[in-house]
C-alpha atoms as a PDB file:
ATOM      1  CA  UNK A   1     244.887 111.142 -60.458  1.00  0.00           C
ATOM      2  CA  UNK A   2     246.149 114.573 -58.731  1.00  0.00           C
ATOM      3  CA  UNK A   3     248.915 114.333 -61.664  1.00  0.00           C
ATOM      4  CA  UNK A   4     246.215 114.182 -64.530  1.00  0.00           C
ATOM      5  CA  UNK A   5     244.308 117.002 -63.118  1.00  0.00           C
ATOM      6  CA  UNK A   6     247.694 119.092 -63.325  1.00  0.00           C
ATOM      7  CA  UNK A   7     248.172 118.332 -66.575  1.00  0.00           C
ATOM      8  CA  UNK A   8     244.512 118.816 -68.079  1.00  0.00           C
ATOM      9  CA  UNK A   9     244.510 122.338 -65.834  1.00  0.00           C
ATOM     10  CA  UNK A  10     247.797 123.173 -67.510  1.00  0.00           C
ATOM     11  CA  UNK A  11     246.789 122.463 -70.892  1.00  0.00           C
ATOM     12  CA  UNK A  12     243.074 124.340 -70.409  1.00  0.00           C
ATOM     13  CA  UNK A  13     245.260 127.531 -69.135  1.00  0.00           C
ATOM     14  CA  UNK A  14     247.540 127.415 -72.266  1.00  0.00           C
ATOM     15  CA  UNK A  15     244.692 126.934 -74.895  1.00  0.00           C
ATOM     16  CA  UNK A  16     242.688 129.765 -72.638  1.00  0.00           C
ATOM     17  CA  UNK A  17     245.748 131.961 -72.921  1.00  0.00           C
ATOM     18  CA  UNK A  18     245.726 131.198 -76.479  1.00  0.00           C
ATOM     19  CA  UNK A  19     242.410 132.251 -77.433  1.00  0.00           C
ATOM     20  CA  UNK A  20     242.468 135.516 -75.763  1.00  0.00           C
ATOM     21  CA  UNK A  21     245.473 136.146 -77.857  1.00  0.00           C
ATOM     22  CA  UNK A  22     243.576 135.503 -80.930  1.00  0.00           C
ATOM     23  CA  UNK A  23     240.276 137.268 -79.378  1.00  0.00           C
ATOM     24  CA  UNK A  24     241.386 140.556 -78.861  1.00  0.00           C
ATOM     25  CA  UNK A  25     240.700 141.575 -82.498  1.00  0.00           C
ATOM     26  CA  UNK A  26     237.476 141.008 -82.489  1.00  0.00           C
ATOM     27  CA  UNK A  27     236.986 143.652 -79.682  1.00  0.00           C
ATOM     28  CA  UNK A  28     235.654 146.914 -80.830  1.00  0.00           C
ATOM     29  CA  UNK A  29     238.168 147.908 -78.965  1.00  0.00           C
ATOM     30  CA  UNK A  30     240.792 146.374 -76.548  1.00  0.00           C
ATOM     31  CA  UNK A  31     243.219 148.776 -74.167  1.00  0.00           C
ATOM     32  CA  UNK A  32     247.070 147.235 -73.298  1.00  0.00           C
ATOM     33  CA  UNK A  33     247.371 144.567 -70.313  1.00  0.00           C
ATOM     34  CA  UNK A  34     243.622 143.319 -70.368  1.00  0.00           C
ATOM     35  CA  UNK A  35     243.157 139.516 -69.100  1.00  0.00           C
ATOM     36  CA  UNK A  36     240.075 137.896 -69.829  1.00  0.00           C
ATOM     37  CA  UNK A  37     238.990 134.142 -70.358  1.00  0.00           C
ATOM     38  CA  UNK A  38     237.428 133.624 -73.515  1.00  0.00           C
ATOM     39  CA  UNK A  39     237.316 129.276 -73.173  1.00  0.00           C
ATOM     40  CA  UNK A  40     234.627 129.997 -70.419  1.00  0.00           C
ATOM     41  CA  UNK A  41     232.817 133.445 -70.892  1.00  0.00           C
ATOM     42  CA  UNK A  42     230.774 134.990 -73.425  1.00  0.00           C
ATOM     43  CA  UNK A  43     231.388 138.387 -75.010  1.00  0.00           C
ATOM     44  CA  UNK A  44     229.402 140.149 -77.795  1.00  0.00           C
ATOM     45  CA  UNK A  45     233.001 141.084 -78.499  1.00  0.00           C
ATOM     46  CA  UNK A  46     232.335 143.929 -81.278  1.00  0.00           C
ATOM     47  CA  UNK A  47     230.084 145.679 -78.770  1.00  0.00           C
ATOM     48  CA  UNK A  48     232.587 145.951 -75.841  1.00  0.00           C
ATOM     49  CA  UNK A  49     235.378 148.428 -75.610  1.00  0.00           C
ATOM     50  CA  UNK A  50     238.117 148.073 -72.934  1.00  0.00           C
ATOM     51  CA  UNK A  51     240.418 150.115 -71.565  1.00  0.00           C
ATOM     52  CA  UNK A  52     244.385 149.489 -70.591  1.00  0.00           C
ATOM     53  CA  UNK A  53     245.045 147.065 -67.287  1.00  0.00           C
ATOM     54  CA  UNK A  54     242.009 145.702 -66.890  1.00  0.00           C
ATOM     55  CA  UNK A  55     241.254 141.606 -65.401  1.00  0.00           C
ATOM     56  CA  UNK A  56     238.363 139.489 -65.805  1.00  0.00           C
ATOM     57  CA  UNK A  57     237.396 136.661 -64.086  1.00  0.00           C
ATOM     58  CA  UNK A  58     236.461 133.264 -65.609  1.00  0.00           C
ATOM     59  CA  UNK A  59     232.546 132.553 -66.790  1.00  0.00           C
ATOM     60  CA  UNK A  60     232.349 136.512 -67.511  1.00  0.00           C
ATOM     61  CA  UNK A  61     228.939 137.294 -69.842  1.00  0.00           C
ATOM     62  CA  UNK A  62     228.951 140.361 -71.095  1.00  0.00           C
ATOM     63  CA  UNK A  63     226.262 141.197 -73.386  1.00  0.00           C
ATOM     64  CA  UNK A  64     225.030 143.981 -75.581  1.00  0.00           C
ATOM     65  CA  UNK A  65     223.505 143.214 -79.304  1.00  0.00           C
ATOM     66  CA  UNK A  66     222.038 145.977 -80.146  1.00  0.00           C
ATOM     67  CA  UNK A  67     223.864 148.813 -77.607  1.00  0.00           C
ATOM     68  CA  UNK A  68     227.315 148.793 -75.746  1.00  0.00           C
ATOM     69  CA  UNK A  69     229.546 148.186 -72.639  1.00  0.00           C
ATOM     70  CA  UNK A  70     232.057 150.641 -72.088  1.00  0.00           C
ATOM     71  CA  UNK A  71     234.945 149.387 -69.504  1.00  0.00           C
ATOM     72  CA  UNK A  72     237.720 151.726 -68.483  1.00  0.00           C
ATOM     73  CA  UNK A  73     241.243 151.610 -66.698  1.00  0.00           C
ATOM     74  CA  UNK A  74     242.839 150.037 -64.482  1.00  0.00           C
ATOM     75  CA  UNK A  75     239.527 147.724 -63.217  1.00  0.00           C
ATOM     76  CA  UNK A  76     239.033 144.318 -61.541  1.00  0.00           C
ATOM     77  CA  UNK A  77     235.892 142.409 -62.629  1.00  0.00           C
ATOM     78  CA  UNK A  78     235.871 139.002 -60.576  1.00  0.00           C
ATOM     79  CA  UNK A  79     234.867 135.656 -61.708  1.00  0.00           C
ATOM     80  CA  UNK A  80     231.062 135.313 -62.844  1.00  0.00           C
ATOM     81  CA  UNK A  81     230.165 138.705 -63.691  1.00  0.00           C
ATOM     82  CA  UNK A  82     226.970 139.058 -65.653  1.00  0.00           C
ATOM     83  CA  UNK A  83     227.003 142.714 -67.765  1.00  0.00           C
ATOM     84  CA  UNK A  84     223.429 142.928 -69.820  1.00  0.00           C
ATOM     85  CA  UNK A  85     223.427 146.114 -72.220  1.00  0.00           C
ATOM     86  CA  UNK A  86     219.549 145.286 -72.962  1.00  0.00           C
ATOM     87  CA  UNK A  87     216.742 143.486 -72.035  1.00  0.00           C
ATOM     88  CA  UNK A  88     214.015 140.771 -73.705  1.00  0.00           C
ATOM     89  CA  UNK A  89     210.892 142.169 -75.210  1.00  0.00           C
ATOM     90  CA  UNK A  90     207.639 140.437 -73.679  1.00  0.00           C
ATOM     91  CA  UNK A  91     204.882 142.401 -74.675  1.00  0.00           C
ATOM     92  CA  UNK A  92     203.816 141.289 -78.121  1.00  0.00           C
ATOM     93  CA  UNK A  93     200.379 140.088 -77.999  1.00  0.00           C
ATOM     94  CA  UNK A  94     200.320 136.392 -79.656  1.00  0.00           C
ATOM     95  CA  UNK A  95     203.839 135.772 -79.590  1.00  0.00           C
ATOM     96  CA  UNK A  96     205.652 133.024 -77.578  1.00  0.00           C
ATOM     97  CA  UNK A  97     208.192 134.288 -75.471  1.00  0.00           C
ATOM     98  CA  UNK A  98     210.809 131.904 -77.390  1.00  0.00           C
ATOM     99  CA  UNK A  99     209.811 133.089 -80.807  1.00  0.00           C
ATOM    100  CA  UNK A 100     211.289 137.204 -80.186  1.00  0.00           C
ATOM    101  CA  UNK A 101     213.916 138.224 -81.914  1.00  0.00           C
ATOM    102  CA  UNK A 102     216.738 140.990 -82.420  1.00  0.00           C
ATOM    103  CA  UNK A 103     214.273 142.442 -85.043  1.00  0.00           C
ATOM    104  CA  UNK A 104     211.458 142.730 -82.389  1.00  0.00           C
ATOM    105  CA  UNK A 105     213.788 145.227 -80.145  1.00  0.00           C
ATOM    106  CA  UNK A 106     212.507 148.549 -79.637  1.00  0.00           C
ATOM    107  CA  UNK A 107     215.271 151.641 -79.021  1.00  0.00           C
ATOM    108  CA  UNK A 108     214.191 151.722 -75.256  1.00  0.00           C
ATOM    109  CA  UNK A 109     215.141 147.857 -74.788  1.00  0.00           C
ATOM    110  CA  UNK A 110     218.356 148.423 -75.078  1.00  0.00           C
ATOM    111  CA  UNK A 111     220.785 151.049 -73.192  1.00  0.00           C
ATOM    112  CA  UNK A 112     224.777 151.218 -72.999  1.00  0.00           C
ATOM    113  CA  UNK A 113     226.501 149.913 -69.858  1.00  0.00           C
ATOM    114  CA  UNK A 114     229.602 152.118 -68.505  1.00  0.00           C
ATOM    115  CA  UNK A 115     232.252 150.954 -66.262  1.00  0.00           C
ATOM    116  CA  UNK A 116     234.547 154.044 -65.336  1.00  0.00           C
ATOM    117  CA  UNK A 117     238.156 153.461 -64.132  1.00  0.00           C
ATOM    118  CA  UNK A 118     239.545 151.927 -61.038  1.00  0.00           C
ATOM    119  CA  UNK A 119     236.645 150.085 -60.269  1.00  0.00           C
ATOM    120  CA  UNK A 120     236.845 146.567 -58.692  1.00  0.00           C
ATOM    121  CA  UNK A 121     233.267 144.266 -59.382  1.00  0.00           C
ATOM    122  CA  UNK A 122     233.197 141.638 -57.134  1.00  0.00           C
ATOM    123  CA  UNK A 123     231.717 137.799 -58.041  1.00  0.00           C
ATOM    124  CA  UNK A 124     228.571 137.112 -59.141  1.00  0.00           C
ATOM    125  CA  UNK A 125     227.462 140.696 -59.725  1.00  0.00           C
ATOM    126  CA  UNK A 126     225.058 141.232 -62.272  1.00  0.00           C
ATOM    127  CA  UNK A 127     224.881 145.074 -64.293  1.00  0.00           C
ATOM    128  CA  UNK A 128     221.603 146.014 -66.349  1.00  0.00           C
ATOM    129  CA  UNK A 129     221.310 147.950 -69.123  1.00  0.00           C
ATOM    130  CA  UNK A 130     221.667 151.817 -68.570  1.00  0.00           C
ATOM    131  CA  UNK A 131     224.052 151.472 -65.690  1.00  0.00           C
ATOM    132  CA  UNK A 132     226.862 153.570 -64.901  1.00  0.00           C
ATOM    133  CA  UNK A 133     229.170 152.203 -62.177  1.00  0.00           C
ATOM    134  CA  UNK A 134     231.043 155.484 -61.229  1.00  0.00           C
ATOM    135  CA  UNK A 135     235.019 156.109 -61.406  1.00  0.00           C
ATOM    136  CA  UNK A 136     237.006 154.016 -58.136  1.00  0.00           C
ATOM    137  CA  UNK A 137     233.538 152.631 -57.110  1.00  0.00           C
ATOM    138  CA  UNK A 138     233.538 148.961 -55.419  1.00  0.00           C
ATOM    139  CA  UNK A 139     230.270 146.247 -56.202  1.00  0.00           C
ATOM    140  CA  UNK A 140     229.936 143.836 -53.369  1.00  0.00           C
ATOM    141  CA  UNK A 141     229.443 140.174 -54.639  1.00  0.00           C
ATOM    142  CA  UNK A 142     225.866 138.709 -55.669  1.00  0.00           C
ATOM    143  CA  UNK A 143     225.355 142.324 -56.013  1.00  0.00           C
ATOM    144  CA  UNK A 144     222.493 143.292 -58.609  1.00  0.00           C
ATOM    145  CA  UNK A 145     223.202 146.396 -60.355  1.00  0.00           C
ATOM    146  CA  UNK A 146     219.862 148.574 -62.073  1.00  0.00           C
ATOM    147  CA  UNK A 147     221.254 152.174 -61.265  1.00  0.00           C
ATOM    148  CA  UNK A 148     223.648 154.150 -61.944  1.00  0.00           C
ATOM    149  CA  UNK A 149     226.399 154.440 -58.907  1.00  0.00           C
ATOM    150  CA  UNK A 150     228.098 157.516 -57.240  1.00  0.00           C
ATOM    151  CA  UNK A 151     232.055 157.843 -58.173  1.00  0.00           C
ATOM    152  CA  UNK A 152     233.756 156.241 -55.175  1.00  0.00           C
ATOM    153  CA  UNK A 153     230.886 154.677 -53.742  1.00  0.00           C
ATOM    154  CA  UNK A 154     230.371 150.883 -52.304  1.00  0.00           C
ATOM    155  CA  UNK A 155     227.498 149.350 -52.939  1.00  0.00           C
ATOM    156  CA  UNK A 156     225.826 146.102 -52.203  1.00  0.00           C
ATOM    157  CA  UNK A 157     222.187 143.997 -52.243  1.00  0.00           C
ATOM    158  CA  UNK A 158     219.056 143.240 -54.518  1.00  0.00           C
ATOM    159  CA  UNK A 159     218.848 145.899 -55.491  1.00  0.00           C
ATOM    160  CA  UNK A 160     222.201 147.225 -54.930  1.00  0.00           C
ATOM    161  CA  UNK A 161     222.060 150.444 -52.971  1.00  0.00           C
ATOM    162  CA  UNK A 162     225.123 152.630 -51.205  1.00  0.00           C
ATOM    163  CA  UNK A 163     226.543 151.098 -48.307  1.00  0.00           C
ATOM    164  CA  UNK A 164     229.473 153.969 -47.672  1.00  0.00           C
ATOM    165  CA  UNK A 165     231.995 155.664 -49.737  1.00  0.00           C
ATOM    166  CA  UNK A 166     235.465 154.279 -50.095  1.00  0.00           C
ATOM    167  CA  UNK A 167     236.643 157.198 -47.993  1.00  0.00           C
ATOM    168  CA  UNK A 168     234.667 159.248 -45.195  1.00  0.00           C
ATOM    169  CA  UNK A 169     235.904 162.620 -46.123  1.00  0.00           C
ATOM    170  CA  UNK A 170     235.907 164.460 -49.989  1.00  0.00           C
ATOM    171  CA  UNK A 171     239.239 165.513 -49.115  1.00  0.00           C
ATOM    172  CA  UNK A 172     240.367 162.128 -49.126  1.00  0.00           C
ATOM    173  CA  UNK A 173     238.978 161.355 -52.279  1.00  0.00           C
ATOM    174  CA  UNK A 174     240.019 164.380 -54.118  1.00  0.00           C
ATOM    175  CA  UNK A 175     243.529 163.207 -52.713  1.00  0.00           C
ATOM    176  CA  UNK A 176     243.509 160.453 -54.395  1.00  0.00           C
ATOM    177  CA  UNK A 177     242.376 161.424 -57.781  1.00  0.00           C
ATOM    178  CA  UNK A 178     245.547 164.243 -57.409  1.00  0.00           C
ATOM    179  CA  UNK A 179     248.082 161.214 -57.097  1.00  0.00           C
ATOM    180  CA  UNK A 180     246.027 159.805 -60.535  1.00  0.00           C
ATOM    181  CA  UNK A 181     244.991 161.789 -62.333  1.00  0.00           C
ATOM    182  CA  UNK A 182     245.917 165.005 -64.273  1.00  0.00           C
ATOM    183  CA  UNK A 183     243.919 168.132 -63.615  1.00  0.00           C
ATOM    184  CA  UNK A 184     241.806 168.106 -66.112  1.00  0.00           C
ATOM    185  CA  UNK A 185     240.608 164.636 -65.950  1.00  0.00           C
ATOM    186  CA  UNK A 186     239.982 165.100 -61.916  1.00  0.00           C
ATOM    187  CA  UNK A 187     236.515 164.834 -60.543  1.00  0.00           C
ATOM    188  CA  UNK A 188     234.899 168.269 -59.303  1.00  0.00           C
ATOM    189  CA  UNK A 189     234.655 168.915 -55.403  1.00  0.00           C
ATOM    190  CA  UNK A 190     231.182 170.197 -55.746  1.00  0.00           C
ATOM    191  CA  UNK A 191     230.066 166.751 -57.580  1.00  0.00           C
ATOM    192  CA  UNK A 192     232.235 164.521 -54.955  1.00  0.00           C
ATOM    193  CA  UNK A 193     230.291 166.284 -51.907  1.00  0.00           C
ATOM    194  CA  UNK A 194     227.100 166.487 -53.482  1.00  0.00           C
ATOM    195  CA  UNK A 195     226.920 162.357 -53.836  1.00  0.00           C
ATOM    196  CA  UNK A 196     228.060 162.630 -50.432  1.00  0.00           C
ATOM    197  CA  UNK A 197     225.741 164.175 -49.001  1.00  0.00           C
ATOM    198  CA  UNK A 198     222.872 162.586 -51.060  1.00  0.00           C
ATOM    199  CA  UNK A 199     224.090 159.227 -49.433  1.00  0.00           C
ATOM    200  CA  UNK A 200     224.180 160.678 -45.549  1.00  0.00           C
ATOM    201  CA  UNK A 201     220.547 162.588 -46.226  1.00  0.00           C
ATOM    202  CA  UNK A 202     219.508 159.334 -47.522  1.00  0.00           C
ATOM    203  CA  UNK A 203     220.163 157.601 -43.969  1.00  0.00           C
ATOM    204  CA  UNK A 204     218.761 159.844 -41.511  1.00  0.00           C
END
């Protein structure tokens, strides 16, 4: 028996391995060294752009038919993630909830999702439309995402809200992005302290 479940595992991760492979066309666009599992997961794959070194998880659902999800470098997106770029309509008066369609969106339903670089989304987080997660921020599992997060941040719950920063000190993080990133591209002090202190204000 143990044998048989080898083999059927082996043969799922080859004919996984081989449908990414013939996936990653149909990607509006698809960075270099990006793992994904297309055999279990669902992508609205012409509305998703990905960056370079980027891993997701099996039973991923990323979703966006009208707007996109933007997902940048070097990020780790953990098994089960739900990303939703818009939302059902449920307002038309005599209309069965089962009967609305893509035509029936208005612009507001649907918003862009952005996922800046070295990130790391833990398991079964869910991201709603209109939500940035900032650059190097961390999303605690069974996390529910419906605002935008603070670069560097860690945040957790129903809603999720900011727990800490990955660092205590702006120095620290400004350290880091110097060992990453070139000057231009580097996050502003002011910026960095001002989510800082937002957060600390936040729990007196």
């Amino acid at each position: 028996m143990r044998l048989a479940v080898n083999f059927f595992n082996l043969i799922w991760k080859i004919l996984d391995r081989i449908y990414m492979l013939l996936c990653r066309s149909s990607f509006n666009k698809l960075g270099k060294n990006v793992i994904f599992h297309p055999m279990n997961s669902k992508f609205t794959y012409s509305n998703i752009t990905i960056g370079d070194n980027v891993s997701i998880g099996e039973n991923a659902f990323f979703n966006a038919t009208v707007s996109h999800i933007y997902i940048g470098n070097n990020i780790a997106i953990a098994p089960n993630v739900t990303i939703r770029g818009g939302n059902h309509r449920f307002d038309i008066i005599g209309k069965w909830i089962t009967d609305y369609k893509k035509s029936d969106k208005r612009v507001e339903d649907d918003e862009p999702v952005f996922i800046e670089s070295d990130c790391w989304i833990g398991t079964n987080v869910t991201i709603l439309k209109g939500v940035t997660i900032g650059r190097g921020s961390i999303v605690a599992a069974g996390s529910v995402v419906n605002k935008t997060c603070a670069p560097y941040s860690i945040v957790g719950g129903v809603p999720a809200k900011v727990i800490k920063f990955r660092w205590d000190s702006c120095e620290e993080i400004l350290a880091h992005e110097e060992m990453l990133y070139k000057e231009s591209d580097r996050l502003r002090k002011e910026d960095i302290e001002k989510a800082m202190n937002y957060y600390h204000s936040k729990k007196k």
